[in-house]
C-alpha atoms as a PDB file:
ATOM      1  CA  UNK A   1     -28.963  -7.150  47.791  1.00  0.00           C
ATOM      2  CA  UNK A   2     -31.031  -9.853  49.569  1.00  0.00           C
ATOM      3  CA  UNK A   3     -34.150  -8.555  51.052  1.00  0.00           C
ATOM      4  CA  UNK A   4     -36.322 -10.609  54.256  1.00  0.00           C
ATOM      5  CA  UNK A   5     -39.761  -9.297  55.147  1.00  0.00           C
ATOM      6  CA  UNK A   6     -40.778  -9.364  59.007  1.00  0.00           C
ATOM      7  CA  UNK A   7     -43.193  -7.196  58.464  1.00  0.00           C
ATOM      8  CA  UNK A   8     -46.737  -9.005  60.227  1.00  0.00           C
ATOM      9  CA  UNK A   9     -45.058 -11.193  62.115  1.00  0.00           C
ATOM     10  CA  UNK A  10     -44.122 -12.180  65.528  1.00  0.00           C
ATOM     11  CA  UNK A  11     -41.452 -10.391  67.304  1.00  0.00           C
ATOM     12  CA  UNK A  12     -40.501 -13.990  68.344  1.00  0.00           C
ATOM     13  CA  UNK A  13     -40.664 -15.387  64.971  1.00  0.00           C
ATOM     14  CA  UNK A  14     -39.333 -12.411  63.181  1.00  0.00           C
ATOM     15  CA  UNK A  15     -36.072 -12.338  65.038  1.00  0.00           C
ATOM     16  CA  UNK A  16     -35.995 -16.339  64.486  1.00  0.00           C
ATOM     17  CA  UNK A  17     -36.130 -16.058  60.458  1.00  0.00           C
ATOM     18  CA  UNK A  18     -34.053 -12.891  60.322  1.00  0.00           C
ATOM     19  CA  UNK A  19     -31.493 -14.450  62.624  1.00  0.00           C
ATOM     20  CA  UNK A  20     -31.336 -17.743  60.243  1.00  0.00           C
ATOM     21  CA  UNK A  21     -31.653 -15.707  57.054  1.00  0.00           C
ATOM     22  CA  UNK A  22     -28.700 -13.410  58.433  1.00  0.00           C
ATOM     23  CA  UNK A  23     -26.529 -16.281  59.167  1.00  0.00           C
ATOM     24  CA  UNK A  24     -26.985 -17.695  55.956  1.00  0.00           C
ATOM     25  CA  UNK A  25     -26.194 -14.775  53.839  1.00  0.00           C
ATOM     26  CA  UNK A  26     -23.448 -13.551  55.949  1.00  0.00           C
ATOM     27  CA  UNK A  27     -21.183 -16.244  54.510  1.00  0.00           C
ATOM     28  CA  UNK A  28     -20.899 -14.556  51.099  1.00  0.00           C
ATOM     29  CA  UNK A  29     -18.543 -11.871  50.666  1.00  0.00           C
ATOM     30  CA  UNK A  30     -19.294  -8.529  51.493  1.00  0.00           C
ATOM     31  CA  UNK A  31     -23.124  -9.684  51.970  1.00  0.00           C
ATOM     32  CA  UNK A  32     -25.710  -6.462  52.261  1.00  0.00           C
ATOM     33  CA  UNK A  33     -29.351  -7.052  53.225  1.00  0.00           C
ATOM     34  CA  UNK A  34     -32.406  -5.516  53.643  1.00  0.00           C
ATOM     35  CA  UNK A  35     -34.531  -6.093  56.381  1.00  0.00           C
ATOM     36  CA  UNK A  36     -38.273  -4.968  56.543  1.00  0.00           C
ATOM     37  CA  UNK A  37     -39.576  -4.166  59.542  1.00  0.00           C
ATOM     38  CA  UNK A  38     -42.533  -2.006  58.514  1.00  0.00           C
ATOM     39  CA  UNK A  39     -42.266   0.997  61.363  1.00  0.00           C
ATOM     40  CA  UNK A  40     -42.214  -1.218  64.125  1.00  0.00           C
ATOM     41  CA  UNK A  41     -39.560   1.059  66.522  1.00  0.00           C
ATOM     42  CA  UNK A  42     -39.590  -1.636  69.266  1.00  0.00           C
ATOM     43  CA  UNK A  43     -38.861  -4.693  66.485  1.00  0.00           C
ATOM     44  CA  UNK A  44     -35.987  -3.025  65.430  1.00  0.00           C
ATOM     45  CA  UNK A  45     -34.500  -2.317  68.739  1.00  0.00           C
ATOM     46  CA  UNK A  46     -34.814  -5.910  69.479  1.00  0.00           C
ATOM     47  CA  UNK A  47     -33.330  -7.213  66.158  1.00  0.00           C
ATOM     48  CA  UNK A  48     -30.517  -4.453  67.302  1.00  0.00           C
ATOM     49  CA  UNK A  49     -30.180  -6.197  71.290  1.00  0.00           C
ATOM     50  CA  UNK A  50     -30.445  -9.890  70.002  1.00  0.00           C
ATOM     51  CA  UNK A  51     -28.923 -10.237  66.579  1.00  0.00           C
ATOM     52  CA  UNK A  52     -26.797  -7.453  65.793  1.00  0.00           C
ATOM     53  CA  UNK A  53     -25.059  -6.753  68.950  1.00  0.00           C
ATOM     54  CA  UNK A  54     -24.758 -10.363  69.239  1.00  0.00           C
ATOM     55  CA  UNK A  55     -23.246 -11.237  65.697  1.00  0.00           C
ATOM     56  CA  UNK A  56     -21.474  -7.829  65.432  1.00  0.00           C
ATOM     57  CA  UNK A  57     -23.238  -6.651  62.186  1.00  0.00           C
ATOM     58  CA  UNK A  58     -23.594  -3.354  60.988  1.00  0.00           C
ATOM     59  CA  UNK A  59     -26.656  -1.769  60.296  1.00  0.00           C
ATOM     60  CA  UNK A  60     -28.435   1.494  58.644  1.00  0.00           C
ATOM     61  CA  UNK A  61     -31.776   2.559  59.171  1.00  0.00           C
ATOM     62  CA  UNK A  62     -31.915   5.507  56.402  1.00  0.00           C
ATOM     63  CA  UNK A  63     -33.929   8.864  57.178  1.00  0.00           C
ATOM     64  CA  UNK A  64     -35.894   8.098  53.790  1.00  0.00           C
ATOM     65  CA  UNK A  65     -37.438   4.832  54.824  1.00  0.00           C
ATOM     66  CA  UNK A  66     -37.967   4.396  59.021  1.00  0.00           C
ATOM     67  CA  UNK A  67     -39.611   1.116  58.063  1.00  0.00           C
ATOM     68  CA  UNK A  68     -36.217  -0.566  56.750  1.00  0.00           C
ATOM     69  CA  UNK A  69     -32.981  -1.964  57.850  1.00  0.00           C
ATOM     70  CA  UNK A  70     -29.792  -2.584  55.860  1.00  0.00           C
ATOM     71  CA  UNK A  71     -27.609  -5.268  57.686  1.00  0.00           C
ATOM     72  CA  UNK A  72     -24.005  -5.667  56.745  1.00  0.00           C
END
């Protein structure tokens, strides 16, 4: 699984590299990545409005580890 860290950056310029990095990766089959967004609530609901929604990816945020996100 390919794994992007966002974690001390920019809002701006995390959902830049995670939208490029996502678009990238999404052209191999059945891609899975994880996303770290240390526990940053509000950077995850914008990588949720701007990316996700957007590009119709799924995504997990699992009850072990609030500070992760697994886009598929």
């Amino acid at each position: 699984m390919s794994e992007i860290d966002l974690h001390k950056l920019s809002h701006s310029v995390a959902l830049e590299k995670l939208e490029d990095f996502l678009l990238i990766e999404s052209q191999t089959f059945g891609f899975s990545c994880k996303v770290i967004t240390g526990n940053s609530k509000k950077l995850q609901n914008k990588i949720i409005e701007n990316i996700i929604k957007k590009y119709k990816f799924n995504y997990l945020i699992p009850n072990t580890n609030l500070g992760i996100m697994i886009i598929s």
